[in-house]
Protein backbone atom coordinates (compact mmCIF):
# COMPACT_ATOMS: atom_id res chain seq x y z
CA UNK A 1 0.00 0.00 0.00
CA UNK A 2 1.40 3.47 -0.98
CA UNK A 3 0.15 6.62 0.70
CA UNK A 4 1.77 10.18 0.49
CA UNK A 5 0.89 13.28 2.29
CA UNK A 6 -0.19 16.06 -0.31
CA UNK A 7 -0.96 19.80 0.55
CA UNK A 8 -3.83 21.12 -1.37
CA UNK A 9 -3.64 24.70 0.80
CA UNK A 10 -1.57 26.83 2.50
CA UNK A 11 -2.88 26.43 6.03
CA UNK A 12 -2.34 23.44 8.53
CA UNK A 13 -4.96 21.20 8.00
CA UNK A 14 -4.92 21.79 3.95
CA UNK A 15 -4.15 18.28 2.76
CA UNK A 16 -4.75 15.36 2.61
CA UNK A 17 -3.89 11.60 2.25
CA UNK A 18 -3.87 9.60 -0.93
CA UNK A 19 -3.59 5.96 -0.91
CA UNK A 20 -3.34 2.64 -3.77
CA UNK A 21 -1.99 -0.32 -3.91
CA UNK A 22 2.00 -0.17 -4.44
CA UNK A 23 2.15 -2.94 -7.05
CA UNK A 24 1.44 -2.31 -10.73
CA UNK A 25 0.09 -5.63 -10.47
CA UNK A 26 -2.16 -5.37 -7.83
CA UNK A 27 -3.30 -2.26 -9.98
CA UNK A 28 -7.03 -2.67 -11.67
CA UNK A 29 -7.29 -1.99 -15.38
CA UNK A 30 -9.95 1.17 -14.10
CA UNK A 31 -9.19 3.14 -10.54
CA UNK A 32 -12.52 4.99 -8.96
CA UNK A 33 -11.34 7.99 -7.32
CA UNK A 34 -13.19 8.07 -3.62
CA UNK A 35 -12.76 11.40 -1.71
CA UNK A 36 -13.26 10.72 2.47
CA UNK A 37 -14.63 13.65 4.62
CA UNK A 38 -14.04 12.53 8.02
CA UNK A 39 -17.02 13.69 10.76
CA UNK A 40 -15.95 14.76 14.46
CA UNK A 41 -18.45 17.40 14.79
CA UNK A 42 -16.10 19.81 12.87
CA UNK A 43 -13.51 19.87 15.51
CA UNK A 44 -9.79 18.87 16.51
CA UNK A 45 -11.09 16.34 18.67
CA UNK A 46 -10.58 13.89 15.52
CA UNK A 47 -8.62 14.40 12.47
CA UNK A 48 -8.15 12.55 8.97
CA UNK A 49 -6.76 9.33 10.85
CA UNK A 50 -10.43 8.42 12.29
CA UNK A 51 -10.77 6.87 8.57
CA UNK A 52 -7.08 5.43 7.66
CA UNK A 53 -8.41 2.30 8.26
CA UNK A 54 -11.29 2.57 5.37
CA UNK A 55 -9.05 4.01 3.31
CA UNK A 56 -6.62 1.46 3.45
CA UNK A 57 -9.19 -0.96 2.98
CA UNK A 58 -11.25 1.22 -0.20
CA UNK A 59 -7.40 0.93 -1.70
CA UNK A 60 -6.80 -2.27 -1.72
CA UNK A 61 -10.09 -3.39 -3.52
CA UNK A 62 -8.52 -0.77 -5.85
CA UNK A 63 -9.43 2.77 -5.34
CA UNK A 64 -7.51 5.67 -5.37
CA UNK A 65 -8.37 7.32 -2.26
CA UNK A 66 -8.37 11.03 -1.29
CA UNK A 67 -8.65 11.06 2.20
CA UNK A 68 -9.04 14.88 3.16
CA UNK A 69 -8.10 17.02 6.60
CA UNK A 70 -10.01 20.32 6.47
CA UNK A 71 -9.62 23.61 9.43
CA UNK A 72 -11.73 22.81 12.11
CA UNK A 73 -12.77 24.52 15.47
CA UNK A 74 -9.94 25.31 17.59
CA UNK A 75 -7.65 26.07 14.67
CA UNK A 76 -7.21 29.67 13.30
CA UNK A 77 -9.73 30.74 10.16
CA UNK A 78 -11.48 27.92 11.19
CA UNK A 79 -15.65 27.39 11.14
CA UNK A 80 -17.97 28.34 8.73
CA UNK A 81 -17.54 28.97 5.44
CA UNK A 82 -13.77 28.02 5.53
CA UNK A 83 -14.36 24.40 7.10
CA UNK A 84 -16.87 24.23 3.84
CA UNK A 85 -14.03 26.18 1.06
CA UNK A 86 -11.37 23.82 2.40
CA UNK A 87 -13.28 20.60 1.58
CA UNK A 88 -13.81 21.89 -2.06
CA UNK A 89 -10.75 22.75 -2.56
CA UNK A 90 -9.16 19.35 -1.31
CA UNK A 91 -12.18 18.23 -4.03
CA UNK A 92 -10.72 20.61 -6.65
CA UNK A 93 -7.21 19.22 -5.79
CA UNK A 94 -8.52 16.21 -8.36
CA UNK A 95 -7.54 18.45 -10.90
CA UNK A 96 -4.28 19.42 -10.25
CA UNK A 97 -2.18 18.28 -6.54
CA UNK A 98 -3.72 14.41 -7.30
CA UNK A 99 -2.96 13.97 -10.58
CA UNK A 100 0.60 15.98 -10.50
CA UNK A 101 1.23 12.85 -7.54
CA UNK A 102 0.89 9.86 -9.65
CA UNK A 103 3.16 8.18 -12.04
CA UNK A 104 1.68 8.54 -15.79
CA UNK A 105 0.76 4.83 -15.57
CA UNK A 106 -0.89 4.75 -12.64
CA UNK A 107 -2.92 8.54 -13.51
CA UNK A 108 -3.76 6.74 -16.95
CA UNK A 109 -5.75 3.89 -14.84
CA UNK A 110 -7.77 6.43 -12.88
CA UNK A 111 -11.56 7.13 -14.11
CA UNK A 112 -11.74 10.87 -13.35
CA UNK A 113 -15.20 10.70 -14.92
CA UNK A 114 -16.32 8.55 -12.04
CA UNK A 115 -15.61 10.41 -8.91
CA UNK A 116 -17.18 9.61 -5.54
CA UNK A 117 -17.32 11.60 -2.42
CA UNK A 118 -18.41 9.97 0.87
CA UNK A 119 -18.75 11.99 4.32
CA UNK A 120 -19.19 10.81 7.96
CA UNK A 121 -21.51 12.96 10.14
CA UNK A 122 -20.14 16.61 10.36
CA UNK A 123 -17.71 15.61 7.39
CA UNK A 124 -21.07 14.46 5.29
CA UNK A 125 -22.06 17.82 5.79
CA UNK A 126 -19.21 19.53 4.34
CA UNK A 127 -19.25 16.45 1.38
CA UNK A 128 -22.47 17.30 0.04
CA UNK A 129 -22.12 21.31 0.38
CA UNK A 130 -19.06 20.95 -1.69
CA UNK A 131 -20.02 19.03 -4.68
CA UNK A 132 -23.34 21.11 -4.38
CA UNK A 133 -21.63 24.23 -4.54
CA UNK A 134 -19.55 22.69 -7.68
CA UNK A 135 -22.59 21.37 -9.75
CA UNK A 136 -20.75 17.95 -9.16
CA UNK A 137 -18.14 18.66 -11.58
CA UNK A 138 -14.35 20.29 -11.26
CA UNK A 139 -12.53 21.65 -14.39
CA UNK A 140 -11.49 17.87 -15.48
CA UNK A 141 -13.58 15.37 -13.32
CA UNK A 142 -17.21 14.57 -12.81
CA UNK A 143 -18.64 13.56 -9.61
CA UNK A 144 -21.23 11.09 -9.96
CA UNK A 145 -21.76 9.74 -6.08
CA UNK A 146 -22.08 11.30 -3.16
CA UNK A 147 -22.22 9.25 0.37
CA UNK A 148 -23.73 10.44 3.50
CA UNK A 149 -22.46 8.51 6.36
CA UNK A 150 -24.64 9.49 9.11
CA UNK A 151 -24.88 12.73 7.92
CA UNK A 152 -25.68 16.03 9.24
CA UNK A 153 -27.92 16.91 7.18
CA UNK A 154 -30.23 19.78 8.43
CA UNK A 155 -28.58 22.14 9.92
CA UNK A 156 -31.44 24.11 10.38
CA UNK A 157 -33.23 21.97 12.10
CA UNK A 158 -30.18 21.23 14.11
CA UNK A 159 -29.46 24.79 15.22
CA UNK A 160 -33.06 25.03 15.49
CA UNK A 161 -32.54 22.58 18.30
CA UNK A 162 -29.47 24.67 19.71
CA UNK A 163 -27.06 21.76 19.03
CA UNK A 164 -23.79 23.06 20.32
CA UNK A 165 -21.73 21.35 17.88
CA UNK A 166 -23.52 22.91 14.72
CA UNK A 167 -23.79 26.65 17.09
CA UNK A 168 -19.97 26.01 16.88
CA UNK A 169 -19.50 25.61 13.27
CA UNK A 170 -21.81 28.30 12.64
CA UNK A 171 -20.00 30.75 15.06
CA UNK A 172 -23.44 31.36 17.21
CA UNK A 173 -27.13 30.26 17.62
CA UNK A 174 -29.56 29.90 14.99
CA UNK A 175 -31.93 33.07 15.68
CA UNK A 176 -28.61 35.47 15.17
CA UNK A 177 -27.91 34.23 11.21
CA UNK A 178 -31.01 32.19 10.16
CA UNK A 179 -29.82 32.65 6.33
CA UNK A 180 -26.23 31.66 7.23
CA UNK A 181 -27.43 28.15 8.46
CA UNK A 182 -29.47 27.90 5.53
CA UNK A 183 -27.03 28.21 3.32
CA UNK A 184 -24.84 25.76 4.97
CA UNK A 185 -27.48 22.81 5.51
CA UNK A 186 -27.45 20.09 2.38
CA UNK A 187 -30.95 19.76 2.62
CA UNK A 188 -31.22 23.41 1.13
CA UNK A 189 -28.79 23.16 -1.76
CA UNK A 190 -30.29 23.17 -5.42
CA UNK A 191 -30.11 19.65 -7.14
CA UNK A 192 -27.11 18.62 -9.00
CA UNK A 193 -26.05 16.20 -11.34
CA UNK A 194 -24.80 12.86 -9.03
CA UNK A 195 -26.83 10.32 -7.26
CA UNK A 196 -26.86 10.61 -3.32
CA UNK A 197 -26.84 7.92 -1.27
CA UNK A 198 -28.06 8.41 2.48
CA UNK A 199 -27.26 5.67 4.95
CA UNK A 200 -27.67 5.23 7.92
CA UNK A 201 -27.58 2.90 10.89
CA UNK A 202 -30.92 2.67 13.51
CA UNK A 203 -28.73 2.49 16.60
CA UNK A 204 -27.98 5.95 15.88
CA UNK A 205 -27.86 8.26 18.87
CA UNK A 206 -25.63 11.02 17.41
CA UNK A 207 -27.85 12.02 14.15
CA UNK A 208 -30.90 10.20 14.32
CA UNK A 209 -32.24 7.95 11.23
CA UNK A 210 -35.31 10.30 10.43
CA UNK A 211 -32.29 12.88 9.54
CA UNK A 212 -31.53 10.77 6.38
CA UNK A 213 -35.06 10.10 5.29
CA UNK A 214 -36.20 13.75 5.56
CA UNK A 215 -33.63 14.84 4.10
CA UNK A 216 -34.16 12.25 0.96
CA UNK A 217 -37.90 12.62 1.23
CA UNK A 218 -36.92 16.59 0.71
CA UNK A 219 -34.36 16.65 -1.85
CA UNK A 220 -36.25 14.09 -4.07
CA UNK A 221 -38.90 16.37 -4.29
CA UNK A 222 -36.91 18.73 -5.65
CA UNK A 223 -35.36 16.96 -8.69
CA UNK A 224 -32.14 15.80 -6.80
CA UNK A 225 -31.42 11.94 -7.57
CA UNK A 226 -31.07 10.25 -4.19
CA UNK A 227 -32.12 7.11 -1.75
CA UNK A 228 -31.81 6.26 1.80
CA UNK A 229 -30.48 2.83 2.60
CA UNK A 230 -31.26 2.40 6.96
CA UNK A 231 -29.02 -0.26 8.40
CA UNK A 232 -30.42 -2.39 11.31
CA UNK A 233 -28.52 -2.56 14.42
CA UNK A 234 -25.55 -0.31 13.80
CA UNK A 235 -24.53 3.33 15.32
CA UNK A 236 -23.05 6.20 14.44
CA UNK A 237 -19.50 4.99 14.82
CA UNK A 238 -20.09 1.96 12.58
CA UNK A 239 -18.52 3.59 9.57
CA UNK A 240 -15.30 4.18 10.61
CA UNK A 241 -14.86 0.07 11.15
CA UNK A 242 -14.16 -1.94 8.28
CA UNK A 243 -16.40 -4.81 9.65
CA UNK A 244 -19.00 -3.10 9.83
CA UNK A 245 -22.37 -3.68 8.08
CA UNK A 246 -22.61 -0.25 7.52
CA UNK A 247 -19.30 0.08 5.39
CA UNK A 248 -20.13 -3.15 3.50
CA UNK A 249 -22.96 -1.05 2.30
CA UNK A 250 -20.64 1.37 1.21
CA UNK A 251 -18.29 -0.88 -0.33
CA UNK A 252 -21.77 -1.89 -2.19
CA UNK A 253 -22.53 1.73 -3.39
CA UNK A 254 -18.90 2.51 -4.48
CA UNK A 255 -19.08 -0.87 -6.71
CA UNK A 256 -15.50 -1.54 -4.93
């Protein structure tokens, strides 16, 4: 397994880590590229690492993995919109950072046309603003899937409810900058072009289940191509272990 540290910003937490398989025969004829958005309720308390192990494991059933760090609270410039910019970027870095990385063999392999995203909680928040915000294309890739771990997914409703975590991100309650929330929350961005999977385990304490469906239920409505798949018996935490039901489901989705 090869993985290399590659700086997509500037600032601190502006990279990321990009993993495949070492061998060129290992190597699949076609590479998806997968793009991980850790969750951690957008703060230092976790970092990129959280998902080494699923990217490891995406890798060797032969991805090419982006796994992305992103300023979060506690670090300078961090919160909203810069938590958001920095995950688009690290998206945008497809075009340019990723590419520049690989060995012309390897980049040759790689489906740019097939790009997936997948976020965990706060970081499938941040996935689906981003390839929102880019119409689910960059200047030379096309993002067709978009995961949602868990995902926060109204943040309305959230800072509605005076969650701290989302009051934190937003840099203060809900009745001070109504519109700010609203444009932060993927349940209020305009349909784009790539199908969004929701899923979501019913152990869930953290977000809870009905997060996902209204959110579907919502977007759906609106034009935007997506589906919920609920996973018996699983938590929150469940996608961040490579046993899991919940990541075999993602496994499924990718087509990995």
């Amino acid at each position: 397994m090869h993985r290399s540290k590659i700086a997509y910003g500037g600032e601190p937490s502006q990279f990321g880590h990009l993993y495949h398989v070492a061998s060129p025969d290992d190597r699949p004829d076609r590479m998806r590229p997968v793009v991980l958005v850790h969750g951690g309720y957008w703060t230092t308390e976790f970092s990129l690492t959280i998902e080494s192990a699923i990217a490891r494991q995406y890798a060797e059933r032969g991805a090419l993995v982006w796994n992305v760090e992103y300023r979060r609270i506690g670090e300078a410039g961090a919160g909203w919109p810069a938590s958001g910019t920095d995950v688009r970027s690290a998206i945008e870095a497809l075009d340019t950072e990723i590419p520049d990385a690989l060995e012309p063999d390897l980049r040759a392999c790689v489906d740019w046309t097939d790009v997936a995203v997948v976020g965990h909680s706060a970081g499938g928040q941040l996935a689906l603003w981003s390839v929102a915000q880019l119409r689910a294309k960059t200047a030379s890739t096309t993002i067709t899937t978009v995961v949602a771990q868990a995902a926060a997914l109204d943040l309305v409703g959230a800072g509605r409810a005076a969650r701290p975590s989302v009051e934190g991100l937003m840099g203060g309650p809900y009745d001070a900058a109504p519109e700010r929330y609203r444009q932060a929350s993927p349940i209020e961005q305009e349909p784009f072009d790539a199908h969004v999977v929701a899923i979501h385990g019913t152990l869930d304490t953290a977000i809870p289940v009905d997060v996902s469906r209204h959110y579907v239920e919502t977007v759906c409505a609106r034009g935007q191509s997506a589906e919920l798949i609920v996973v018996p018996d699983e938590g929150h935490d469940a996608f961040v272990d490579p046993r899991s039901v919940c990541n075999r489901q993602t496994l499924r989705v990718l087509g990995i």
